[in-house]
Protein backbone atom coordinates (compact mmCIF):
# COMPACT_ATOMS: atom_id res chain seq x y z
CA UNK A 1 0.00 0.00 0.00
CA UNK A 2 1.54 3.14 -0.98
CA UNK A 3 0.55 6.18 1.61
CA UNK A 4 1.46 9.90 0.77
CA UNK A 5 0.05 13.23 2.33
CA UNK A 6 -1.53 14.87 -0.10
CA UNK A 7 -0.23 17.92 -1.83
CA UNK A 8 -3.53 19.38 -3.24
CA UNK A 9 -3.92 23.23 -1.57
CA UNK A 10 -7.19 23.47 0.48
CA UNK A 11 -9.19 26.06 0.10
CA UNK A 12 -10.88 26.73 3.39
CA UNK A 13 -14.46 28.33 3.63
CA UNK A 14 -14.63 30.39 6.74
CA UNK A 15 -17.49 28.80 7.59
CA UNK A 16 -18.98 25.14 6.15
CA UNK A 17 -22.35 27.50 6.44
CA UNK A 18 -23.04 30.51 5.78
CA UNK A 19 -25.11 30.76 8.99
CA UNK A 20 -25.26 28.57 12.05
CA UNK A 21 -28.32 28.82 14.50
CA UNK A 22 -28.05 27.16 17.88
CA UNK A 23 -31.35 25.46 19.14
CA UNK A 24 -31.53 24.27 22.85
CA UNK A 25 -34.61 21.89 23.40
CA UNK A 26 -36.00 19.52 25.94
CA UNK A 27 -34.74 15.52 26.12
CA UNK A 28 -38.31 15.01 25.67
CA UNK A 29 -38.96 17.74 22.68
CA UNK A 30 -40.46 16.17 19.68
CA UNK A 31 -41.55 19.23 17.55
CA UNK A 32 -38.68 21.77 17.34
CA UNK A 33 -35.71 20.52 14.96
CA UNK A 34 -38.49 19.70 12.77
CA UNK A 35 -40.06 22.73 12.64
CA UNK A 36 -36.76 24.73 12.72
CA UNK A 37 -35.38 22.19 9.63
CA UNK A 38 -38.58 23.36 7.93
CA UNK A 39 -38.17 27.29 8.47
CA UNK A 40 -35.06 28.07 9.09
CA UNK A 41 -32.88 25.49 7.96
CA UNK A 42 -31.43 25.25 4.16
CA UNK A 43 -28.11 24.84 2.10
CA UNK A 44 -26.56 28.03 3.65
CA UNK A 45 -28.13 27.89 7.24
CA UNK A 46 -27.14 25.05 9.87
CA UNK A 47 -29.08 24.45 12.49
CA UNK A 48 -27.59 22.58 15.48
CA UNK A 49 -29.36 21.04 18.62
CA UNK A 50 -28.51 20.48 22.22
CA UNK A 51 -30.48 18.42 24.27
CA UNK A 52 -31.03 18.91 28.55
CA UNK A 53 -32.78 16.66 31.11
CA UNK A 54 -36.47 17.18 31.97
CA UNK A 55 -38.79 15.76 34.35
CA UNK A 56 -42.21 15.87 33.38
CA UNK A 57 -45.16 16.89 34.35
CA UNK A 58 -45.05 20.28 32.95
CA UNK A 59 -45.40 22.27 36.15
CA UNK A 60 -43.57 25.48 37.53
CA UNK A 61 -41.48 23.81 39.53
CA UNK A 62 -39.98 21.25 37.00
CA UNK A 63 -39.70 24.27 34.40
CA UNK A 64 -37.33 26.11 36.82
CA UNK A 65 -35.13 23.00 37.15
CA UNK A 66 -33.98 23.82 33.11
CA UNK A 67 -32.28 27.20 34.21
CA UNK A 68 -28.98 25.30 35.52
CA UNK A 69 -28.93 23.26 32.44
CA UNK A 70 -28.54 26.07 29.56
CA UNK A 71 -25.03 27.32 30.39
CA UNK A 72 -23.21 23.91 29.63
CA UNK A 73 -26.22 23.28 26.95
CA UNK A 74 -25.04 26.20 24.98
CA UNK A 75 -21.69 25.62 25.57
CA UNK A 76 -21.46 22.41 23.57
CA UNK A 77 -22.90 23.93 20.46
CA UNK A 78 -19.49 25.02 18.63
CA UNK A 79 -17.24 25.69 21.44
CA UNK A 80 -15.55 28.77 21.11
CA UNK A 81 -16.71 29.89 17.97
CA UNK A 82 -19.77 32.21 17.18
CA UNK A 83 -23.47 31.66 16.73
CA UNK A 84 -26.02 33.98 14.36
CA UNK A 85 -28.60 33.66 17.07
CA UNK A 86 -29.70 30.79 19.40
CA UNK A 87 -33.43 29.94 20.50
CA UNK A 88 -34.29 27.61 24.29
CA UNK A 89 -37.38 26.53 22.27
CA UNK A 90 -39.48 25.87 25.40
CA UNK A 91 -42.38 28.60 25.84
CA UNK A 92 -43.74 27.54 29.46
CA UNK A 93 -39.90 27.57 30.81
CA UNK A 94 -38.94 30.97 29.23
CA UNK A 95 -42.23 32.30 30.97
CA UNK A 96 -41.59 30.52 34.16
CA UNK A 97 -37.88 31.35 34.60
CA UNK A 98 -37.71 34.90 32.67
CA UNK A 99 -36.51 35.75 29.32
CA UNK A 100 -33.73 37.86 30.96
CA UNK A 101 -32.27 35.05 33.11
CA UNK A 102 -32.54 32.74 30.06
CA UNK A 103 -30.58 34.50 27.89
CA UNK A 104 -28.06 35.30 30.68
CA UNK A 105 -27.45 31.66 31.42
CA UNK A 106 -26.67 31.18 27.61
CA UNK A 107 -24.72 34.26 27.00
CA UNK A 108 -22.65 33.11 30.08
CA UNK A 109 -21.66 30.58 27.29
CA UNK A 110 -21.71 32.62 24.28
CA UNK A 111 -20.97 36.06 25.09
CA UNK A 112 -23.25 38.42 22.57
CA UNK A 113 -25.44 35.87 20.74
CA UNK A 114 -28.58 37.15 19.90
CA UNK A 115 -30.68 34.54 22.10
CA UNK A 116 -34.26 34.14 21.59
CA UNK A 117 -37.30 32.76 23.71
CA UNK A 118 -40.31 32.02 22.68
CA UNK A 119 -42.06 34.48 24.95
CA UNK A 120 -40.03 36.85 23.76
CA UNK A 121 -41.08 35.76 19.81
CA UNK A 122 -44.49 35.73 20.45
CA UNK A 123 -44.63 39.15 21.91
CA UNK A 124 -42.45 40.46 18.67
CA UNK A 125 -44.92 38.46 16.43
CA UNK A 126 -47.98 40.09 17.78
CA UNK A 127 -46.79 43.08 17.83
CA UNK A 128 -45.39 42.68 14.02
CA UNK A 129 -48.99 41.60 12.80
CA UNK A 130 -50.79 44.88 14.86
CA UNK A 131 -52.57 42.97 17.21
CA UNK A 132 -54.13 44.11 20.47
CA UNK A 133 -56.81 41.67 21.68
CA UNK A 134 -54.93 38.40 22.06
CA UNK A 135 -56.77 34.70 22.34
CA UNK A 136 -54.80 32.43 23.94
CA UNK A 137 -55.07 28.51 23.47
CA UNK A 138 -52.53 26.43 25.49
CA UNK A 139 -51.91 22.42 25.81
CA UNK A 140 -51.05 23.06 29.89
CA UNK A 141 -52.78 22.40 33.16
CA UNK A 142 -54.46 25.36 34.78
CA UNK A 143 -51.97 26.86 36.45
CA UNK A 144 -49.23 26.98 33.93
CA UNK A 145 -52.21 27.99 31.51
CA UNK A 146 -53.23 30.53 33.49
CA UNK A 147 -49.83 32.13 34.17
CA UNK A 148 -48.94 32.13 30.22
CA UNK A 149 -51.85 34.13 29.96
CA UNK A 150 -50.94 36.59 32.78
CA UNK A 151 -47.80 37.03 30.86
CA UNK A 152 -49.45 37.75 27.17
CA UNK A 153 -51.63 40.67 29.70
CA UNK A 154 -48.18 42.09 30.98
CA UNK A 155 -46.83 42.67 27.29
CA UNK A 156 -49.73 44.98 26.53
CA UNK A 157 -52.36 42.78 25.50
CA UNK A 158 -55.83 42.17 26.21
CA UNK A 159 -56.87 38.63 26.65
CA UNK A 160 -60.26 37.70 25.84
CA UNK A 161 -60.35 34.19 26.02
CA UNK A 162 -58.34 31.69 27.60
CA UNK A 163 -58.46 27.87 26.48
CA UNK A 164 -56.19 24.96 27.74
CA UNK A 165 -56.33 21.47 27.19
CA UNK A 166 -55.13 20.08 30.72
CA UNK A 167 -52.32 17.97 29.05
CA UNK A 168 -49.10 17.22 31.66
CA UNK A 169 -46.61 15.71 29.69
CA UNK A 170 -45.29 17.39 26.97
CA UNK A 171 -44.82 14.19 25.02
CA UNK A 172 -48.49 13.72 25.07
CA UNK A 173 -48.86 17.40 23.46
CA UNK A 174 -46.60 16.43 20.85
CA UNK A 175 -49.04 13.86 19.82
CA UNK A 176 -52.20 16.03 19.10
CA UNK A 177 -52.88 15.74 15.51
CA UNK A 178 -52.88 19.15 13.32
CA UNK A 179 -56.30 18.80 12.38
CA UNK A 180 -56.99 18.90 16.35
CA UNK A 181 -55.21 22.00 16.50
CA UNK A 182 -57.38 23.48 13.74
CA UNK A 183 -60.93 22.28 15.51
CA UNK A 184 -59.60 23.52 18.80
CA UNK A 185 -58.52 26.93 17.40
CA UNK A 186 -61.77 27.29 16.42
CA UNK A 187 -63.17 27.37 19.33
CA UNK A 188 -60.59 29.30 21.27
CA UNK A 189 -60.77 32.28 19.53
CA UNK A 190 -63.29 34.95 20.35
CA UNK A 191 -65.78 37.37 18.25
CA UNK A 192 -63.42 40.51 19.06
CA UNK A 193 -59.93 39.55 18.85
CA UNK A 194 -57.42 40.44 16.79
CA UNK A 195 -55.37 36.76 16.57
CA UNK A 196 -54.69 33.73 18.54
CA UNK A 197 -51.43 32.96 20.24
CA UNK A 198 -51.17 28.99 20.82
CA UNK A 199 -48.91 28.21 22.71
CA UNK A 200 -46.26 25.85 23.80
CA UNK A 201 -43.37 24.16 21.19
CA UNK A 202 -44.14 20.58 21.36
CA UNK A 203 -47.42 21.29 19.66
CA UNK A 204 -47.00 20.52 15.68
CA UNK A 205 -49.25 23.86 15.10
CA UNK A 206 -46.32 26.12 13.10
CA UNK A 207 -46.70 23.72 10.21
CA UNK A 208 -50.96 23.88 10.44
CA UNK A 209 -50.97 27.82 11.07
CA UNK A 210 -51.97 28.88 7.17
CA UNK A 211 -54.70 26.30 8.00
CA UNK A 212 -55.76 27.80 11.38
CA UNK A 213 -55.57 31.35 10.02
CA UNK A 214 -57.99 29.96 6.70
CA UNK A 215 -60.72 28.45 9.27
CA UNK A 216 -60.66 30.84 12.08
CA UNK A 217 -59.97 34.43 9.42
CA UNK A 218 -57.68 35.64 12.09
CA UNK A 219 -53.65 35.78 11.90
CA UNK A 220 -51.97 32.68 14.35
CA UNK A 221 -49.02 33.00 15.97
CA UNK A 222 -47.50 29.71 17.70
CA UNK A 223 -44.43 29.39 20.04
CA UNK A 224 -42.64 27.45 16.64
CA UNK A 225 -43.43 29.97 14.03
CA UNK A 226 -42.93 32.66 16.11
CA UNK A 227 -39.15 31.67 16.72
CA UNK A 228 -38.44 30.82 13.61
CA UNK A 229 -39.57 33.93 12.37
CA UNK A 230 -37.32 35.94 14.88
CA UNK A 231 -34.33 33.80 14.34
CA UNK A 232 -34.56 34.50 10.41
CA UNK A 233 -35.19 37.96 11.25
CA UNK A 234 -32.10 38.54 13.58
CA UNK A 235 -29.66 35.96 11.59
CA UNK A 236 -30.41 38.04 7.83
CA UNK A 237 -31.89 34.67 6.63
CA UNK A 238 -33.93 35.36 3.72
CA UNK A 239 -34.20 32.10 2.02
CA UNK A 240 -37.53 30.94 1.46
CA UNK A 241 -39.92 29.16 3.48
CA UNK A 242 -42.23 26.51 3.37
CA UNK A 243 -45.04 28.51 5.33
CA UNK A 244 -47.99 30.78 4.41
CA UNK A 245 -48.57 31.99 7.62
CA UNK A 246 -49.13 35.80 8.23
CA UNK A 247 -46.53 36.20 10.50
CA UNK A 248 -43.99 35.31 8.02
CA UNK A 249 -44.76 38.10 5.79
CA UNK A 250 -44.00 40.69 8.55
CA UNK A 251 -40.57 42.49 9.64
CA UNK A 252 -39.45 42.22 13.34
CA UNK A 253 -40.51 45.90 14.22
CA UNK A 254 -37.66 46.33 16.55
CA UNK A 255 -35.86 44.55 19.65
CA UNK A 256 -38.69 43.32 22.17
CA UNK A 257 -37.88 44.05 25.86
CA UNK A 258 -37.55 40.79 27.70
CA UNK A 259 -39.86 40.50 30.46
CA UNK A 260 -39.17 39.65 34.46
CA UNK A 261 -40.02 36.31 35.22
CA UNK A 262 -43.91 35.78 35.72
CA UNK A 263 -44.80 34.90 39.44
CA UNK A 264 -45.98 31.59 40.36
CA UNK A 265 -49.34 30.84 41.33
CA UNK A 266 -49.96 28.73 43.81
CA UNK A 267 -53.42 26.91 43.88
């Protein structure tokens, strides 16, 4: 066997993509590298996942439990080398801990990434699409329900209607069909409101959004198409996407203020 080192000079790309998104879900997420494959990914954007423990059910207490876990989750997405933005795709946990303390634990990682919640999305959809009276439709108990809604109220918005499904495990919300999604959006949303948030990103409702907005004539935004909208957005992707959703043919009007954590109810 004749072995040589090759002589051929290398040409080296300062980056294999163009972009690179970091994306810190749940052990137990199903929905959000699909969803971020589907909008965000492509030949010139990466996306690239870390995974942290979690304990269902999906209650305050267990949401907290993820702060700890986002420093060294971040961390092992390209060590030492810079992200165009990074997303902790869980909505109940970004509300329970505090979009603030969220993306301090990852910047303590990756000093200066843009990092995004979904909260924080949500609030920047809404506002992008002009709304003012919000519905809000959530897979939660009560209690984690009720305190996603209190959070929707503190970023300016009235909320007429409230509707949960009383689902603990967030591998159980994974499983509700789209078509589900599209019968229960219909009758979440109330006469006089301007869209319907639904939340939470183990739902598979970013991909059935066009079809929400078509039966209930209101714009949707969901925790999954409202990150995906704000990474493109802050990363200068501009490729195209495989969603007619109304949010996606909006600008991000400007950086959103993170909000303080929400308090926890008790009872």
């Amino acid at each position: 066997m004749n072995i040589s080192l090759a002589q051929t000079r290398l040409d080296l790309d300062n980056r294999p993509r163009a972009k690179r998104v970091g994306l810190i879900i749940l052990a137990t997420c199903h929905s959000s590298e699909p969803d971020f494959q589907a909008f965000v990914a492509g030949p010139d954007v990466g996306v690239y996942t870390a995974r942290i423990f979690y304990e269902n059910p999906t209650t305050p207490e267990n949401l907290l439990k993820t702060l700890p876990r986002l420093t060294e989750a971040a961390s092992l997405i390209f060590p030492g080398q810079e992200l165009d933005a990074i997303c902790y795709s869980c909505t109940s946990a970004s509300m329970v801990i505090g979009d603030d303390a969220v993306a301090d634990a990852i910047r303590a990682a990756k000093p200066g990434v843009p990092v995004v919640t979904p909260t924080r999305a949500v609030v920047a959809g809404l506002q992008a699409l002009g709304a003012h009276k919000v519905d809000v439709l959530t897979p939660y108990n009560r209690q984690t329900s009720t305190m996603m809604a209190d959070y929707i109220a503190a970023a300016g918005f009235d909320v007429p209607r409230l509707t949960y499904f009383g689902l603990e495990d967030d591998r159980d919300m994974a499983r509700i069909s789209p078509a589900s999604l599209v019968e229960a959006a219909a009758e979440a949303v109330s006469p006089d409101s301007d869209a319907l948030f639904i939340s939470c990103t183990a739902l598979r409702a970013a991909s059935a959004a066009a079809d929400i907005e078509a039966a209930i004539g209101k714009p949707v935004v969901t925790s999954n198409l409202a990150t995906t909208w704000m990474v493109r957005e802050i990363a200068g992707i501009d490729s195209a996407v495989a969603s007619t959703a109304r949010l996606f043919a909006q600008r991000l009007l400007g950086i959103v203020m993170p909000l303080s954590r929400v308090g926890i109810r008790h009872g």
